[in-house]
PDB file of N, CA and C in Angstrom:
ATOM      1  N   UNK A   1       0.837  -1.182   0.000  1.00  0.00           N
ATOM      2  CA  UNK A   1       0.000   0.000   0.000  1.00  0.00           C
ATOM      3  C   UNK A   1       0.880   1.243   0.000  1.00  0.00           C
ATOM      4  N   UNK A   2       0.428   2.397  -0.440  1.00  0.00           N
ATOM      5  CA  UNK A   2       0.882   3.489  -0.853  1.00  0.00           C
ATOM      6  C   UNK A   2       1.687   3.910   0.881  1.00  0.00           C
ATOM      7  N   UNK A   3       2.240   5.545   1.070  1.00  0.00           N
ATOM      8  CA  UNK A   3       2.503   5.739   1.994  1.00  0.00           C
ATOM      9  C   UNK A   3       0.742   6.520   2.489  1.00  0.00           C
ATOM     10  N   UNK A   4       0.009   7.075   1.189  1.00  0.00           N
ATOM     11  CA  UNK A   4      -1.417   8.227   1.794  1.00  0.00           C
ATOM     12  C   UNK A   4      -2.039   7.174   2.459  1.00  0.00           C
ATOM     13  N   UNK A   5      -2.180   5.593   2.089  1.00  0.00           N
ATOM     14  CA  UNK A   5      -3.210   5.027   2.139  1.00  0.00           C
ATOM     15  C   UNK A   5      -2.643   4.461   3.701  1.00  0.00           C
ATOM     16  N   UNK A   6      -1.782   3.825   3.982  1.00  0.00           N
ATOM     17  CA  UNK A   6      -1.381   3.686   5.753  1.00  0.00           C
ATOM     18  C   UNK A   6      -1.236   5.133   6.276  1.00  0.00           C
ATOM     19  N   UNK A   7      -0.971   6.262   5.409  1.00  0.00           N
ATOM     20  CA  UNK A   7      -1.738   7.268   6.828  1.00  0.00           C
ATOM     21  C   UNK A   7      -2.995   7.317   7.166  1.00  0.00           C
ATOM     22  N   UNK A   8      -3.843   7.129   6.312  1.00  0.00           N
ATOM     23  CA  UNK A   8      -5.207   7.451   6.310  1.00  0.00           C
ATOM     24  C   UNK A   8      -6.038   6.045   7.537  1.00  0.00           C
ATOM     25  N   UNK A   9      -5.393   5.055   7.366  1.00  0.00           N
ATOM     26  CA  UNK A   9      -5.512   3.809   7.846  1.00  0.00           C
ATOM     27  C   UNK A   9      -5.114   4.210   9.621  1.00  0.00           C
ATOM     28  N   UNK A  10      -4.328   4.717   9.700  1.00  0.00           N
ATOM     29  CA  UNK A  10      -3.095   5.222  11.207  1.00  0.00           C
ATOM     30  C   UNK A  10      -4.609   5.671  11.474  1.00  0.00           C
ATOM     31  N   UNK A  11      -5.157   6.891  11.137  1.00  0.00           N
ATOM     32  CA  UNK A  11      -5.883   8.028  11.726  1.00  0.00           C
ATOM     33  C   UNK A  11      -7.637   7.284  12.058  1.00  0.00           C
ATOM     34  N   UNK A  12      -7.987   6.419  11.554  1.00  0.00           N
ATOM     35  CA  UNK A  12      -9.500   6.347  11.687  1.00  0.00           C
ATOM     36  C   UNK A  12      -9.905   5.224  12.745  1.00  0.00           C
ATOM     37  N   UNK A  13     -10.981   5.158  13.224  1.00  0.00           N
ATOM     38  CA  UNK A  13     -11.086   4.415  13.906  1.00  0.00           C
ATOM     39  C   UNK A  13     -10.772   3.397  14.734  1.00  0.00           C
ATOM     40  N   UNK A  14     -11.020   2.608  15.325  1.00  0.00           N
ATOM     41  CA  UNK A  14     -11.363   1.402  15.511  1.00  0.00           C
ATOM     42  C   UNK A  14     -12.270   0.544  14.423  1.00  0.00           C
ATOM     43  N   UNK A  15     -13.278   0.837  14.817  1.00  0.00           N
ATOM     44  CA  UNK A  15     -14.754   0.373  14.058  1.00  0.00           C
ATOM     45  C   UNK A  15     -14.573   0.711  12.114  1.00  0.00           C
ATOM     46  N   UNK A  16     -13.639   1.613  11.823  1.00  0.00           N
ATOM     47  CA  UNK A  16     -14.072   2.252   9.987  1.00  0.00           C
ATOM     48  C   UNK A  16     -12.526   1.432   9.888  1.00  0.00           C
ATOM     49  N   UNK A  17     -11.605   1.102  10.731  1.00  0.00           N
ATOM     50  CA  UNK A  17     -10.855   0.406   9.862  1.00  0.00           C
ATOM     51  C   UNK A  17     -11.140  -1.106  10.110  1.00  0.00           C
ATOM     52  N   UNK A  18     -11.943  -1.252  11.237  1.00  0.00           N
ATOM     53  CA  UNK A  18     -12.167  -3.191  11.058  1.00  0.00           C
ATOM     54  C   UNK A  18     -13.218  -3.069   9.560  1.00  0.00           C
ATOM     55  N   UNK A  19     -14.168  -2.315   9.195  1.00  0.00           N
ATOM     56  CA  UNK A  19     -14.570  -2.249   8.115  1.00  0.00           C
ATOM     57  C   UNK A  19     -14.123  -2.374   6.450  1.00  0.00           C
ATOM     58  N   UNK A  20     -13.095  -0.954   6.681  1.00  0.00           N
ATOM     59  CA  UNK A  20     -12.151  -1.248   5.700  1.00  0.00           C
ATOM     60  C   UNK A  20     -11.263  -1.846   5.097  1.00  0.00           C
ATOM     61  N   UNK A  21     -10.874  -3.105   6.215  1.00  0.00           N
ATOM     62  CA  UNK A  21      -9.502  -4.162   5.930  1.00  0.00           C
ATOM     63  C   UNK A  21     -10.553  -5.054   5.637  1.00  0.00           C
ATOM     64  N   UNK A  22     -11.748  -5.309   6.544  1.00  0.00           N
ATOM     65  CA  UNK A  22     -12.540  -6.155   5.653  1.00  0.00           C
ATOM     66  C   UNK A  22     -12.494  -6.400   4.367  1.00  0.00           C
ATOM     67  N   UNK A  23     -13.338  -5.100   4.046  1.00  0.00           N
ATOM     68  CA  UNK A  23     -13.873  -4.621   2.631  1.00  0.00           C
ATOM     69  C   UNK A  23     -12.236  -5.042   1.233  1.00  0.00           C
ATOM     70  N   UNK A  24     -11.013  -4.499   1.741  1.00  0.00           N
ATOM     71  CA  UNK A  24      -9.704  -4.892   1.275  1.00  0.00           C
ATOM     72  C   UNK A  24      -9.534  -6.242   1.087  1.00  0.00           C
ATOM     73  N   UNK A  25     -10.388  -7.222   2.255  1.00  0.00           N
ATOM     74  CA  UNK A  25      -9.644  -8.636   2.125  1.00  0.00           C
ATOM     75  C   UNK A  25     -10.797  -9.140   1.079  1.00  0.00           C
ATOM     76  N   UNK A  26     -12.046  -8.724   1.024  1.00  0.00           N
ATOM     77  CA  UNK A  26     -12.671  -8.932   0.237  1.00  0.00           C
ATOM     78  C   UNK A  26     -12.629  -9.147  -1.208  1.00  0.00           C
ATOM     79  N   UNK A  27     -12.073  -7.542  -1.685  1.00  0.00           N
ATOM     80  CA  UNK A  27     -12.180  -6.702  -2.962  1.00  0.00           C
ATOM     81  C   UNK A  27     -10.505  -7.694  -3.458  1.00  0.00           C
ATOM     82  N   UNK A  28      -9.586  -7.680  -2.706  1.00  0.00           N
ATOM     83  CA  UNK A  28      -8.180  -8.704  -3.041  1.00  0.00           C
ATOM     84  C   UNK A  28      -8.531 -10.794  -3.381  1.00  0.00           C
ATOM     85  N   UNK A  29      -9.630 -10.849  -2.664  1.00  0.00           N
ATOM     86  CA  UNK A  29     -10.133 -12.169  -2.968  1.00  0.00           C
ATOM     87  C   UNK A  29     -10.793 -12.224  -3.977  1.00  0.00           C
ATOM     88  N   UNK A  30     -11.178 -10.821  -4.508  1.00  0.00           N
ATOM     89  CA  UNK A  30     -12.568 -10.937  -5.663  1.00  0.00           C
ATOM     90  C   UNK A  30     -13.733 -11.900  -5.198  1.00  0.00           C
ATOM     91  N   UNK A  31     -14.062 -11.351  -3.959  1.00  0.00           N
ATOM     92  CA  UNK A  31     -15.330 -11.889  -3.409  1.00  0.00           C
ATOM     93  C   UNK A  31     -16.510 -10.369  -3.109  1.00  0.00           C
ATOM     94  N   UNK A  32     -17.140  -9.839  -3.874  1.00  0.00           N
ATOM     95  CA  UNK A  32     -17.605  -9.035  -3.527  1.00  0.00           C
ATOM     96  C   UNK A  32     -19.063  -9.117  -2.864  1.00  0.00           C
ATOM     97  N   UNK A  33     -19.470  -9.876  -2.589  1.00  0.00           N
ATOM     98  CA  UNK A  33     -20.879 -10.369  -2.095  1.00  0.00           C
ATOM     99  C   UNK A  33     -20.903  -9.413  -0.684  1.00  0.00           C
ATOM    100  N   UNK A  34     -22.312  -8.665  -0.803  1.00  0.00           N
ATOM    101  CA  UNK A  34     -22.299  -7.969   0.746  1.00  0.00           C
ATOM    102  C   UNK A  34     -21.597  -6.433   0.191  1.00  0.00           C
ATOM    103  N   UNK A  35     -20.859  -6.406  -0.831  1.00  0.00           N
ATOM    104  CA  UNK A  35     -20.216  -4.949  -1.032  1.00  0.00           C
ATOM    105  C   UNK A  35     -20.696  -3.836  -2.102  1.00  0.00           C
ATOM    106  N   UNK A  36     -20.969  -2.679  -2.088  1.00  0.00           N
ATOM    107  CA  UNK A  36     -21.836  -1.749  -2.591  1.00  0.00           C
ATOM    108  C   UNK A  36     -20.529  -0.984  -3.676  1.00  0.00           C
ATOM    109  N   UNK A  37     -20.361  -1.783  -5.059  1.00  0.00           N
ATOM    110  CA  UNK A  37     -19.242  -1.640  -5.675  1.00  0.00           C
ATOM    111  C   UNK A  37     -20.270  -1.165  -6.850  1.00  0.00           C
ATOM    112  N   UNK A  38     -19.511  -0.020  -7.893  1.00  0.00           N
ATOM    113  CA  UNK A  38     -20.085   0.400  -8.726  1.00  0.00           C
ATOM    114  C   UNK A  38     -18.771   0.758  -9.903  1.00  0.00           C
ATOM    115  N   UNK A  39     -18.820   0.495 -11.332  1.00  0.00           N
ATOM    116  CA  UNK A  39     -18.006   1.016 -12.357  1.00  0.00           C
ATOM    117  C   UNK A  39     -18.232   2.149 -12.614  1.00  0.00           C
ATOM    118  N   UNK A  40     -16.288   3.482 -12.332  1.00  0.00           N
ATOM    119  CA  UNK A  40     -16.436   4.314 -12.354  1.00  0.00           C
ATOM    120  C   UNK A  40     -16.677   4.934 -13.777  1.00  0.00           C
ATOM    121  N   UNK A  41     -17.759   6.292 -13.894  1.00  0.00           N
ATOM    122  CA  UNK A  41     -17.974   6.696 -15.161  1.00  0.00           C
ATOM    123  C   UNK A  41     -17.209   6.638 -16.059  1.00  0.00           C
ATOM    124  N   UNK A  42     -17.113   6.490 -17.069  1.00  0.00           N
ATOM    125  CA  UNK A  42     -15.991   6.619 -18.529  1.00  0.00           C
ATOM    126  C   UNK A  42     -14.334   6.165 -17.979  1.00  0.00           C
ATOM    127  N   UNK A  43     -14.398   5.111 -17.255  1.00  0.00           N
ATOM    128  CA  UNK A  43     -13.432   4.095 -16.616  1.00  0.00           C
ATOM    129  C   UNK A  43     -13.496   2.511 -16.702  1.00  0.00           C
ATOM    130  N   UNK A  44     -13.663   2.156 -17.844  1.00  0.00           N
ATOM    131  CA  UNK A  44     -14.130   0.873 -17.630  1.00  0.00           C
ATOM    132  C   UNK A  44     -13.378  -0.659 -17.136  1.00  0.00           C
ATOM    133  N   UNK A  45     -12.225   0.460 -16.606  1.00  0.00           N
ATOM    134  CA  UNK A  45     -11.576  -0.809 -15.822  1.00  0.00           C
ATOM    135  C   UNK A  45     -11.219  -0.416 -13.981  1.00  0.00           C
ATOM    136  N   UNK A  46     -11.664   0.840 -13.975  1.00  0.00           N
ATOM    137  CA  UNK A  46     -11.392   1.281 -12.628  1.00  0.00           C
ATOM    138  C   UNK A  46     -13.182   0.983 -11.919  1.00  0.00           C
ATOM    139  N   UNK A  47     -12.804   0.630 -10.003  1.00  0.00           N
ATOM    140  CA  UNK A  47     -14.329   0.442  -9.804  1.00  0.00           C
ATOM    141  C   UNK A  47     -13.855   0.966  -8.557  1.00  0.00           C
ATOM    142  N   UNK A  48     -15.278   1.369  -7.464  1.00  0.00           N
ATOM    143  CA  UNK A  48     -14.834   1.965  -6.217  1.00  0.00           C
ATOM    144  C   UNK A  48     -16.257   1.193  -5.588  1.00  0.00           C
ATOM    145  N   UNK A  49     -15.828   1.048  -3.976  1.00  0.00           N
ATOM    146  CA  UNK A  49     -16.520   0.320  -3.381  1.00  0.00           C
ATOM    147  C   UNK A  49     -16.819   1.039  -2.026  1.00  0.00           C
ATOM    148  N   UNK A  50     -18.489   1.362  -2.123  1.00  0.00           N
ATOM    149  CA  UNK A  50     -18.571   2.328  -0.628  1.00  0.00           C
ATOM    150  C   UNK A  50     -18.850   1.811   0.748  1.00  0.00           C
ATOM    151  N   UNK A  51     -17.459   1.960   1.450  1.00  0.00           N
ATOM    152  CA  UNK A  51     -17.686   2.136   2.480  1.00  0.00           C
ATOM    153  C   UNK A  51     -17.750   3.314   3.830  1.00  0.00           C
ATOM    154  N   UNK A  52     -19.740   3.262   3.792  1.00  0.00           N
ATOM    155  CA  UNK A  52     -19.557   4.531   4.617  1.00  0.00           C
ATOM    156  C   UNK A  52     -19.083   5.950   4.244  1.00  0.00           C
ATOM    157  N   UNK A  53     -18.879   6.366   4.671  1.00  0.00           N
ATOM    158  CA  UNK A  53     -17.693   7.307   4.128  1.00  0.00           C
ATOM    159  C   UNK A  53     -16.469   7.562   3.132  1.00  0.00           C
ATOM    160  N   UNK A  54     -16.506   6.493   2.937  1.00  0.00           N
ATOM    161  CA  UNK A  54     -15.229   6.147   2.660  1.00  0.00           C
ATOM    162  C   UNK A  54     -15.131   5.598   1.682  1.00  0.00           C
ATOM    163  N   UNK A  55     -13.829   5.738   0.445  1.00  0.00           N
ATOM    164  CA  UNK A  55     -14.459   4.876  -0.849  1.00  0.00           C
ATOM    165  C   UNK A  55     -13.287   4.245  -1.436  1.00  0.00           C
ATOM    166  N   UNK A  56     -13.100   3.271  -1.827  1.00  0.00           N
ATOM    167  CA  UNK A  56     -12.048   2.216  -2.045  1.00  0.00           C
ATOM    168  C   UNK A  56     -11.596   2.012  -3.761  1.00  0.00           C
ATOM    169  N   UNK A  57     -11.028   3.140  -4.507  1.00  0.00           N
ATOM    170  CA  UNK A  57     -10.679   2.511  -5.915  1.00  0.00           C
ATOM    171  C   UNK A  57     -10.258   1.250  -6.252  1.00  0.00           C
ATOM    172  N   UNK A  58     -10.534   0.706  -6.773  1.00  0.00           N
ATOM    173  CA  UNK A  58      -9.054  -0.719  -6.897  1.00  0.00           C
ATOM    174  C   UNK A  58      -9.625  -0.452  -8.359  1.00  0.00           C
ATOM    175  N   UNK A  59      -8.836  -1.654  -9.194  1.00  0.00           N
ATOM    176  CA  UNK A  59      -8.893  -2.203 -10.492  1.00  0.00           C
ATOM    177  C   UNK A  59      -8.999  -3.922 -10.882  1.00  0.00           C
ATOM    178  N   UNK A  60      -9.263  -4.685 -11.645  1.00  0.00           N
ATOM    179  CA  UNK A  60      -9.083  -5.818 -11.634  1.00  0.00           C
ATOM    180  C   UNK A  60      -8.375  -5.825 -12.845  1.00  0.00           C
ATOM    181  N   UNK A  61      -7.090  -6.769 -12.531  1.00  0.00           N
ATOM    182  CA  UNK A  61      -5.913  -7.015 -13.492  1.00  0.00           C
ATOM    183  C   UNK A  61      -6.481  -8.084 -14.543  1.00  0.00           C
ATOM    184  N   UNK A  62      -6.119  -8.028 -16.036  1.00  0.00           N
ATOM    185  CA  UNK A  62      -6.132  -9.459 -16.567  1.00  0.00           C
ATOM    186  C   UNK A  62      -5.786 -10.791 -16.205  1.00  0.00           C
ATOM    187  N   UNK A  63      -5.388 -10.819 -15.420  1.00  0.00           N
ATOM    188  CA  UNK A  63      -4.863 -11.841 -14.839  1.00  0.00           C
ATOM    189  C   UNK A  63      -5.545 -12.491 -13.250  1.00  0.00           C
ATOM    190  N   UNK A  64      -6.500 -12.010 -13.225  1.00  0.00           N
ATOM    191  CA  UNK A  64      -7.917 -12.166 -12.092  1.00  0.00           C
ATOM    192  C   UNK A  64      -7.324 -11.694 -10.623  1.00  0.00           C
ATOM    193  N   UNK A  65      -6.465 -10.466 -10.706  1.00  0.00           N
ATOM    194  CA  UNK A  65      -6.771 -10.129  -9.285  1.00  0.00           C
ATOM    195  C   UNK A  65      -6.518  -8.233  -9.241  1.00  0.00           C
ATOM    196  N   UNK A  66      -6.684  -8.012  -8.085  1.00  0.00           N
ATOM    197  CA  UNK A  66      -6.980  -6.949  -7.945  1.00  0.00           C
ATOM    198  C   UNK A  66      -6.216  -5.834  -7.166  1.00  0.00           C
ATOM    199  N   UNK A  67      -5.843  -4.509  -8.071  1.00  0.00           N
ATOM    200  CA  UNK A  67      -5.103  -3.684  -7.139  1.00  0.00           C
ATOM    201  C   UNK A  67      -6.075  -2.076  -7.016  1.00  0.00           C
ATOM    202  N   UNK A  68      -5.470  -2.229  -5.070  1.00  0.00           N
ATOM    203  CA  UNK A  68      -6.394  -1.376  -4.699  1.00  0.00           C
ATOM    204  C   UNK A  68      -5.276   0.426  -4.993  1.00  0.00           C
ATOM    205  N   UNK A  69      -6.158   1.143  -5.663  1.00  0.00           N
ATOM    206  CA  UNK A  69      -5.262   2.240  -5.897  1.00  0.00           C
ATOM    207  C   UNK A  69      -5.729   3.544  -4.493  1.00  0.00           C
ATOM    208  N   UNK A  70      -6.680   3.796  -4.812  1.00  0.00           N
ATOM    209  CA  UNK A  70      -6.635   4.740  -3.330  1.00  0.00           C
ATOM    210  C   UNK A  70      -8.058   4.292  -2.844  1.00  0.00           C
ATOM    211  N   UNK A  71      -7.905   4.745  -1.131  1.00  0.00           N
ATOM    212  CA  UNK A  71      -8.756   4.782  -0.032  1.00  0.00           C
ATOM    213  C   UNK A  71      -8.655   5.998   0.225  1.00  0.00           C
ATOM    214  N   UNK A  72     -10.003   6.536   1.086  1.00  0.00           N
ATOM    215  CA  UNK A  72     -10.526   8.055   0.758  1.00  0.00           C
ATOM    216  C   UNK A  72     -11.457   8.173   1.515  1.00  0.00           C
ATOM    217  N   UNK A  73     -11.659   9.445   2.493  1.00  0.00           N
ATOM    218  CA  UNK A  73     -13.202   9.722   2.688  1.00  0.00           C
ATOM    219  C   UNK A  73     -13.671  10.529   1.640  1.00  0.00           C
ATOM    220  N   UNK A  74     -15.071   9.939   1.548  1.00  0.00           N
ATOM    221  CA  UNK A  74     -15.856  10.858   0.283  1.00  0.00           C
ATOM    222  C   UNK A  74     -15.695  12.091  -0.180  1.00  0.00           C
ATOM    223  N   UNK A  75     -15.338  12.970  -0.737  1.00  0.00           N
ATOM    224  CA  UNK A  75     -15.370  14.355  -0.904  1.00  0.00           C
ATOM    225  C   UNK A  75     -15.278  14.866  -2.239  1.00  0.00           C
ATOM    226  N   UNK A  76     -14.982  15.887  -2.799  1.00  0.00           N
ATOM    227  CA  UNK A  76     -15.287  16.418  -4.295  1.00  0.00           C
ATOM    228  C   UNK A  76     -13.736  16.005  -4.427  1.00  0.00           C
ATOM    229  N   UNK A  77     -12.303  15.747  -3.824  1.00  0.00           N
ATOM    230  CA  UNK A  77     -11.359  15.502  -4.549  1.00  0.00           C
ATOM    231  C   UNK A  77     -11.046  13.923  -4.502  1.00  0.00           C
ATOM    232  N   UNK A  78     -12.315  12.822  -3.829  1.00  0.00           N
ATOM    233  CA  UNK A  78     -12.078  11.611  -4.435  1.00  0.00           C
ATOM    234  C   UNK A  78     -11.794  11.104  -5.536  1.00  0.00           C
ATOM    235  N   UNK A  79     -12.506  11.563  -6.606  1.00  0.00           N
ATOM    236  CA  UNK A  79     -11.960  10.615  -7.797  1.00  0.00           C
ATOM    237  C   UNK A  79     -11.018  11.317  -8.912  1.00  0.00           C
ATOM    238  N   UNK A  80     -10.788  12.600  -8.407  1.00  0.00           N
ATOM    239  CA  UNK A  80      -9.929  13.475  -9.604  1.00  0.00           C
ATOM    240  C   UNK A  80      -8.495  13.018  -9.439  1.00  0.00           C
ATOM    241  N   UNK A  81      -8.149  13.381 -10.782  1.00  0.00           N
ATOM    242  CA  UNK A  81      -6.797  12.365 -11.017  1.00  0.00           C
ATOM    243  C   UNK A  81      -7.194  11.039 -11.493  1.00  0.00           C
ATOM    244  N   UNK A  82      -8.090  10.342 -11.672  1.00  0.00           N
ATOM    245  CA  UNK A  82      -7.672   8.912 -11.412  1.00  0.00           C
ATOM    246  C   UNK A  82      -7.702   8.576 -13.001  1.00  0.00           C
TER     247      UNK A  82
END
């Protein structure tokens, strides 16, 4: 993981990061059952998965697995750049 994404991880909860490593061990198994994942607009290989607040880019590789690019609380500079 990046260095933003273990700060962001350092700072939150208890409770939003047992959520979020979840949601990680999930989205890395390609088991998404239970997860509120949507394909981002005019991205058709990037997807983000909401948790809460909080929103999880990854990608799925040709090769059937998955890298998570950023973790985020929601806001107008979540998805720019990507």
């Amino acid at each position: 993981m990046t260095d933003n994404i273990t700060k962001l991880l350092s700072k939150l909860s208890k409770k939003d990061l047992q959520r979020i490593q979840k949601a990680v061990a999930q989205i890395t198994a390609l088991q998404f059952e239970g997860l509120d994942i949507k394909t981002l607009k005019g991205q058709s290989e990037l997807f983000r998965a909401r948790i809460g607040n909080y929103r999880i880019i990854f990608s799925i590789q040709q090769n059937k697995t998955s890298r998570i690019i950023s973790i985020g609380r929601r806001n107008e500079k979540t998805y720019k750049g990507l």
